[in-house]
Protein backbone atom coordinates (compact mmCIF):
# COMPACT_ATOMS: atom_id res chain seq x y z
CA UNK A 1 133.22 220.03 55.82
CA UNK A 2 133.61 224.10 56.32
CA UNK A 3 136.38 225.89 57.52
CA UNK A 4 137.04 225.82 61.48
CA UNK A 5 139.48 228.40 62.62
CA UNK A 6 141.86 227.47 65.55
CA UNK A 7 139.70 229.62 67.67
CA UNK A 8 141.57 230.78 70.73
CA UNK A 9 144.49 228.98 69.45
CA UNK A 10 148.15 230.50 68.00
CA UNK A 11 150.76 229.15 66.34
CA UNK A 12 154.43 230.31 66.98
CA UNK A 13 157.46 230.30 64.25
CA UNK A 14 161.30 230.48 65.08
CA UNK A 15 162.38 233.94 63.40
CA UNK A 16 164.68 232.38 61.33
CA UNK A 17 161.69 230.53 59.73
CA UNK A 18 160.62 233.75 57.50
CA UNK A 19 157.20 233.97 59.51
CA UNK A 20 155.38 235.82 61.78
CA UNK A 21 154.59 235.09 65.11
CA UNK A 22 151.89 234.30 66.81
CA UNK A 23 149.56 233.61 63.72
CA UNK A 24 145.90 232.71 63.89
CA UNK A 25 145.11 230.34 61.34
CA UNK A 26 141.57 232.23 59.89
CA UNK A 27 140.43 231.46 56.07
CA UNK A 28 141.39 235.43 55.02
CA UNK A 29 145.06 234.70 56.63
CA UNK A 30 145.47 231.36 55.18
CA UNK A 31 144.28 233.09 51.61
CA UNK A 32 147.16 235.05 52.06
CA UNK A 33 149.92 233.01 53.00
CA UNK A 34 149.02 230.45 50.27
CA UNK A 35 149.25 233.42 47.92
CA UNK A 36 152.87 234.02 49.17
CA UNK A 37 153.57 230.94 49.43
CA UNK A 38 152.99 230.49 45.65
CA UNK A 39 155.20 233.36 44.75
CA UNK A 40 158.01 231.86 46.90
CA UNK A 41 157.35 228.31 45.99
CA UNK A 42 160.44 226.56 44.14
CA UNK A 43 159.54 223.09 44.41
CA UNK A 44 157.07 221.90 41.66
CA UNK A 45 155.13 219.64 43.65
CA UNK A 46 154.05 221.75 46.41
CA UNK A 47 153.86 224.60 44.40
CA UNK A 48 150.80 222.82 42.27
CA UNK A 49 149.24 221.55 45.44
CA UNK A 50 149.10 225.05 46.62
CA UNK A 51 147.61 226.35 43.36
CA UNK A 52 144.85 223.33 43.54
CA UNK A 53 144.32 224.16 47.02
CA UNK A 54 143.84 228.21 46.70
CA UNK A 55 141.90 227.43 43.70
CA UNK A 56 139.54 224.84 45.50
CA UNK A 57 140.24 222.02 42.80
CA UNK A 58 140.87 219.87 45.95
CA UNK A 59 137.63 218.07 47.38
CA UNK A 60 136.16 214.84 49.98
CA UNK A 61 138.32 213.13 52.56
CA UNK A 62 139.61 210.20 51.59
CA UNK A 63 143.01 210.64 50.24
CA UNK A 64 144.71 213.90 52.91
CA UNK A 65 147.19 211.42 53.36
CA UNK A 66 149.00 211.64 50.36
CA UNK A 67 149.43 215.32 50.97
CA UNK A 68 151.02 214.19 54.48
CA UNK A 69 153.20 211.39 53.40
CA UNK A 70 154.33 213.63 50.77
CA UNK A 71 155.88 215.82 53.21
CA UNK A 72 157.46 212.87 54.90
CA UNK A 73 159.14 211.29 51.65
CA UNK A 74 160.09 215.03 49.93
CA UNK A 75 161.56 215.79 53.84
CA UNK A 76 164.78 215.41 52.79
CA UNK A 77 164.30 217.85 50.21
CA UNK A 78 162.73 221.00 51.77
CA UNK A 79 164.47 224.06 53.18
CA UNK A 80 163.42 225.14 57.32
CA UNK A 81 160.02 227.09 55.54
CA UNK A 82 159.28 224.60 53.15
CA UNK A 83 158.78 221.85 55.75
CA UNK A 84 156.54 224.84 57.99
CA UNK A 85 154.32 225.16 55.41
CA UNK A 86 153.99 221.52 54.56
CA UNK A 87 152.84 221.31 58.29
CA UNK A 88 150.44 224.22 57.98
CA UNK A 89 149.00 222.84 54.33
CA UNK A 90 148.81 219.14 56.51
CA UNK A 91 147.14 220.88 58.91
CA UNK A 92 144.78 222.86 56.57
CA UNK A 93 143.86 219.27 54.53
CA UNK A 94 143.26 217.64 57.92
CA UNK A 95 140.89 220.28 58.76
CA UNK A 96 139.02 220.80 56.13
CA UNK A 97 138.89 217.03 55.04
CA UNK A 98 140.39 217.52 51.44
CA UNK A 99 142.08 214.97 48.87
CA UNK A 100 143.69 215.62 45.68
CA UNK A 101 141.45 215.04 42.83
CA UNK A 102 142.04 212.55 40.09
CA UNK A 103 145.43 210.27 39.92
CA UNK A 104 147.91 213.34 39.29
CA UNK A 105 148.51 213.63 42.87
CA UNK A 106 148.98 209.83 43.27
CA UNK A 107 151.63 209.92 40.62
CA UNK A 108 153.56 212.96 41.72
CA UNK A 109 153.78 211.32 45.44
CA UNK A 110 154.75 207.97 44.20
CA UNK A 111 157.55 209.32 41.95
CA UNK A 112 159.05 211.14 44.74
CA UNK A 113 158.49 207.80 46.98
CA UNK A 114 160.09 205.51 44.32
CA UNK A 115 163.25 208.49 44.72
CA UNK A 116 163.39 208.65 48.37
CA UNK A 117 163.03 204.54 48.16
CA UNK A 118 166.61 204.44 45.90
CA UNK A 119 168.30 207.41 48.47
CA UNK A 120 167.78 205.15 51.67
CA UNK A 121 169.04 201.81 49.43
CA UNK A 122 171.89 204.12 48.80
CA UNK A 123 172.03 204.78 52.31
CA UNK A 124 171.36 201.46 53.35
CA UNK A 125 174.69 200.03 50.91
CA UNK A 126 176.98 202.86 52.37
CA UNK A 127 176.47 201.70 56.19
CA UNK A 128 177.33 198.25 55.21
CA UNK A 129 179.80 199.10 53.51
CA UNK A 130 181.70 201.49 55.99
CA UNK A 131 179.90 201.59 59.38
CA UNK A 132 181.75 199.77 61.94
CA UNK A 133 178.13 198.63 63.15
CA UNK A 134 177.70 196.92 59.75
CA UNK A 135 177.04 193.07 59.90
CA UNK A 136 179.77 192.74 57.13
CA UNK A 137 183.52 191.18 58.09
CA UNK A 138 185.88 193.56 57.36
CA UNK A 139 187.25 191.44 54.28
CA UNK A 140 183.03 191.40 53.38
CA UNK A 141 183.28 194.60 53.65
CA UNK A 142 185.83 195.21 50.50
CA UNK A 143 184.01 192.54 48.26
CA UNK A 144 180.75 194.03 48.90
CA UNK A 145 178.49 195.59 45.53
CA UNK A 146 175.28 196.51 47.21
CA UNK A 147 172.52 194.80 48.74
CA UNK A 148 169.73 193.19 46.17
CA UNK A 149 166.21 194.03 45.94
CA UNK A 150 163.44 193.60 43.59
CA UNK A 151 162.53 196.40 41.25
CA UNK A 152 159.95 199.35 42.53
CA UNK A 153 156.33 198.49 42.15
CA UNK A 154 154.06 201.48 43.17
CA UNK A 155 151.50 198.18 43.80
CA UNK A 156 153.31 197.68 47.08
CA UNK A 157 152.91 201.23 48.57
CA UNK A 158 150.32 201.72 50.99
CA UNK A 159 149.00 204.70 52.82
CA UNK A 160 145.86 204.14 55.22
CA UNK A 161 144.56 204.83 58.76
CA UNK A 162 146.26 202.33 61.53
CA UNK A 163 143.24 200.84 63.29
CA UNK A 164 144.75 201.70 66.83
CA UNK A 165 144.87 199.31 70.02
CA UNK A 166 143.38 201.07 73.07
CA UNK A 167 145.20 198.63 75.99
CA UNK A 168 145.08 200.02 79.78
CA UNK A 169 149.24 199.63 80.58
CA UNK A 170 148.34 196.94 83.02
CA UNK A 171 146.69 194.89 80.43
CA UNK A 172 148.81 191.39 78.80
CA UNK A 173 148.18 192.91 75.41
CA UNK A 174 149.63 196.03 76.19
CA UNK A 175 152.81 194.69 74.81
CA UNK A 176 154.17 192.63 71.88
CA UNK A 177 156.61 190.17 73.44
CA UNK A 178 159.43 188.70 70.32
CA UNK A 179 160.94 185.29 70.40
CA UNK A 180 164.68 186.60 69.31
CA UNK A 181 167.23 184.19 67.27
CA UNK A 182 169.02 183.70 70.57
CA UNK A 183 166.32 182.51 72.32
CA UNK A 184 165.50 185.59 74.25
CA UNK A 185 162.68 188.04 74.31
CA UNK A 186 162.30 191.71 73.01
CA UNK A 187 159.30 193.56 74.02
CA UNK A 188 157.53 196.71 71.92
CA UNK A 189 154.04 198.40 72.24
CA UNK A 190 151.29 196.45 70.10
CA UNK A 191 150.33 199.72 68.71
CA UNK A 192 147.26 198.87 66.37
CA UNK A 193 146.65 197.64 63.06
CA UNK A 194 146.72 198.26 59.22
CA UNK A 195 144.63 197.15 56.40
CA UNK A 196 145.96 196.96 52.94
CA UNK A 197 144.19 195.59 49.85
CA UNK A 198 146.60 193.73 47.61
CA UNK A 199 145.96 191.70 43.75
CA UNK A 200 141.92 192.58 44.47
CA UNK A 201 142.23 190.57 48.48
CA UNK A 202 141.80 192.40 51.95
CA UNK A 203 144.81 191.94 54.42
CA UNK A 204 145.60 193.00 57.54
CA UNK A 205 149.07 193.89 59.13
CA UNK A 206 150.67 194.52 62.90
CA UNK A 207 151.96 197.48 63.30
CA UNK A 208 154.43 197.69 66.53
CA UNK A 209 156.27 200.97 68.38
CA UNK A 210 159.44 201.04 70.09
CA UNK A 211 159.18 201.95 73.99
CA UNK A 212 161.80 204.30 73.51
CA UNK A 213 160.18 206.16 70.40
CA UNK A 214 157.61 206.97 68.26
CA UNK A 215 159.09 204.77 65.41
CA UNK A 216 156.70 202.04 64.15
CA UNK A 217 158.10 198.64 63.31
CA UNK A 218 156.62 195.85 61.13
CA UNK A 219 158.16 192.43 61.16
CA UNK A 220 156.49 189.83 58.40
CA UNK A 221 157.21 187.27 56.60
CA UNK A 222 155.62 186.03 53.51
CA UNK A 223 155.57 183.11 50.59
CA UNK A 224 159.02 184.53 49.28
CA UNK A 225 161.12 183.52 52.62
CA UNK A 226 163.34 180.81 52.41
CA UNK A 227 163.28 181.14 48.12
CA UNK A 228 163.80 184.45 47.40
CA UNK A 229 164.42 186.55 50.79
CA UNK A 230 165.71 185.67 53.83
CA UNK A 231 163.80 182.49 55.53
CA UNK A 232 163.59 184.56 59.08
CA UNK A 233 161.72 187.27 57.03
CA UNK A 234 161.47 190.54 56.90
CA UNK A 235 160.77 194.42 58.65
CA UNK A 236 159.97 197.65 57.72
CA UNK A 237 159.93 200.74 59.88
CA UNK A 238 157.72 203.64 59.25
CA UNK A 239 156.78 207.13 61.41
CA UNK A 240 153.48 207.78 62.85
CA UNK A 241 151.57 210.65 60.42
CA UNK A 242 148.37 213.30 61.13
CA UNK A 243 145.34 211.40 62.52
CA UNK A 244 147.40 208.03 63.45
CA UNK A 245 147.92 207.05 59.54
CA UNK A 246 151.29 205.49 57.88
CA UNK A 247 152.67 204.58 54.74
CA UNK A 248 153.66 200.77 54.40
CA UNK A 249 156.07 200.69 51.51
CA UNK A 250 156.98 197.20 51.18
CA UNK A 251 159.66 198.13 48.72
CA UNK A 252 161.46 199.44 51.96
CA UNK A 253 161.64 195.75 53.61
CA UNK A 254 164.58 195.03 54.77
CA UNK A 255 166.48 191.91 56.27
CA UNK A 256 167.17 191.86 59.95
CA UNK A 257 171.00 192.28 60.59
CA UNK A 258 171.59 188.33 61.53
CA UNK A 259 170.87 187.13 58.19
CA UNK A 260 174.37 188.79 57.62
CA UNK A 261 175.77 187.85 60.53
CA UNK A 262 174.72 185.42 63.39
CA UNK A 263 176.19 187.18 66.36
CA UNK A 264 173.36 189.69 65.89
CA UNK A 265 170.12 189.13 67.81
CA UNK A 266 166.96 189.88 65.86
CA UNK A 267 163.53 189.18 66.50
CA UNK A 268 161.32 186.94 64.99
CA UNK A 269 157.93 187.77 63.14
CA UNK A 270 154.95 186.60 64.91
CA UNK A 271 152.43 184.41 63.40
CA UNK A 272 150.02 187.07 63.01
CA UNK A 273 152.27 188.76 59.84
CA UNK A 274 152.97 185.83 58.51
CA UNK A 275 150.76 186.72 55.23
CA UNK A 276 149.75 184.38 53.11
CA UNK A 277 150.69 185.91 49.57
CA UNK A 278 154.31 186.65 47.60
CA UNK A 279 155.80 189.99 48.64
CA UNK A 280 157.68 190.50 45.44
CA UNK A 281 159.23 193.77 47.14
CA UNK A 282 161.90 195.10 49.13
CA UNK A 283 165.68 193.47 49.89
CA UNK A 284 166.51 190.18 48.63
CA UNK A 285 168.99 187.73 49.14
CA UNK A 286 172.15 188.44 47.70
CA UNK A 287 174.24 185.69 48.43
C-alpha cells in the first residue's frame, strides 16, 4: 500500500509534549521525526520498532496490531512523548498497512504482556486486600495471600479484528440483556464479535460494551467451571484499539465479585460464550 499523507489534515501537540504544532504528517516529516525519535528513544522495544520501521524491514498487513496493543500493554510504562509517538507510529502502521516481520516482534509484545498480566494480578490482590469495595470480610481480609491463577501461556493471548454488529438503536439486538445472580437484568451494547483459533479449532467469542463507556466486556464460561474456576464462570475486560481490533488475553479472566461474596450482583454468561473447550487460563479458585 503507498504512503497517503493526511492531506488537508493537522495534528496538534500540548507544548509540554516536546512537539511542534500543527504538524502535517508527509513521508519527508515522518523521516525526520523517526530519526529523532531514535536518538531520544530509551525504551528498547520501541526504539527497535522505529529502527525496523525507518529502515523498511517492516512489510504486509496482517499483524499492525501487535504494534497497537503494544502501546496499550507498555502504557503504563511510557513518559507524555513516548505514548504521542506510539499514537503517531499506530497511526503510521495503520496507514501504510505494515506488520513486523518474523516472530521477534511477537515475542517482545508477549513478554511485556505476560509483565503487564503479573502488575494488574498485583493490582488485582491489593484491592482485595485493602479496598473497602473488596468482596473480602474484614477478618478475610487479614487471612488473605493472593488470589490463584494458572501459570501464563502466551497460547491464550489473542489479538484480531472484532467482527462488529451494525444494529439501528431501535432494533431488539441492539442490546445484550444479562440474567444477574439476583434474578434481575443488566443490559450492555452487543458490540460485535471475535474469532480466535485455539489447539488447531476455530471459535468465536461475544464481545459486549458498557453504555456508559467504551470498555469492552466478555463474560464466558468454559469446561473448567465448577472443577477448577468458579461454576458461574468467568469475564475479561479489554479497550477498543485502531480499526475496531482487541486483545483477548484469557490469562486476564477474572471471577465476578459474588463468587467472593453473595451480596454482590453479577451477571451471568450467556449461552453463546459458553465454549466448548478447557480455558486453562486466568483466576482460579482459591478456596
Amino acid at each position: 500500500m503507498p504512503f497517503t499523507p493526511l492531506e488537508s489534515s493537522a495534528v496538534t501537540f500540548s507544548a509540554n509534549t516536546g512537539f511542534h504544532a500543527p504538524c502535517e504528517l508527509s513521508r519527508s516529516n515522518v523521516e525526520d521525526f523517526l530519526t529523532g525519535l531514535i536518538t531520544d528513544c530509551n525504551i528498547p522495544v520501541l526504539c527497535e520498532l522505529v529502527k525496523r520501521l525507518r529502515k523498511g524491514h517492516l512489510h504486509s498487513s496482517s499483524s499492525s496490531d501487535r504494534m497497537l496493543t503494544m502501546k496499550r500493554s507498555l502504557g503504563f510504562m511510557l513518559s507524555r512523548k513516548m505514548r504521542v509517538a506510539f499514537l503517531i507510529l499506530g497511526v503510521l502502521l495503520f496507514m501504510e498497512g505494515v506488520a513486523l516481520s518474523g516472530g521477534e516482534g511477537d515475542k517482545e509484545f508477549l513478554d511485556h504482556q505476560k509483565k503487564y498480566v503479573m502488575e494488574w494480578r498485583k493490582d488485582r490482590d491489593q484491592f482485595f486486600k485493602t479496598h473497602q469495595r473488596s468482596p473480602l470480610t474484614p477478618a478475610e481480609k487479614k487471612s488473605f495471600k493472593g488470589l490463584k491463577y494458572y501459570p501464563f501461556d502466551s497460547k491464550y493471548v489473542f489479538s484480531n479484528q472484532i467482527k462488529r454488529y451494525i444494529f439501528h438503536i431501535n432494533n431488539p439486538k441492539y442490546y445484550g440483556t444479562f440474567l444477574t445472580n439476583k434474578g434481575t437484568n443488566k443490559r450492555y451494547l452487543r458490540y460485535g464479535t471475535l474469532p480466535f483459533k485455539l489447539n488447531g479449532k476455530e471459535y468465536s467469542i461475544e464481545v459486549y460494551k458498557s453504555i456508559l463507556s467504551d470498555l469492552l466486556f466478555i463474560p464466558f464460561k468454559d469446561m473448567t467451571n465448577g472443577k477448577e474456576t468458579y461454576e458461574g464462570g468467568r469475564y475479561i475486560d479489554a479497550e477498543i484499539l485502531l480499526g475496531y481490533r482487541m486483545v483477548l488475553d484469557f490469562n486476564m479472566a477474572y471471577y465476578p465479585s459474588c463468587a467472593y461474596n453473595e451480596k454482590f450482583i453479577c451477571v451471568l454468561p450467556p449461552k453463546e460464550n459458553m465454549l466448548e473447550i478447557e480455558i486453562k487460563a486466568g483466576e482460579k479458585t482459591f478456596k
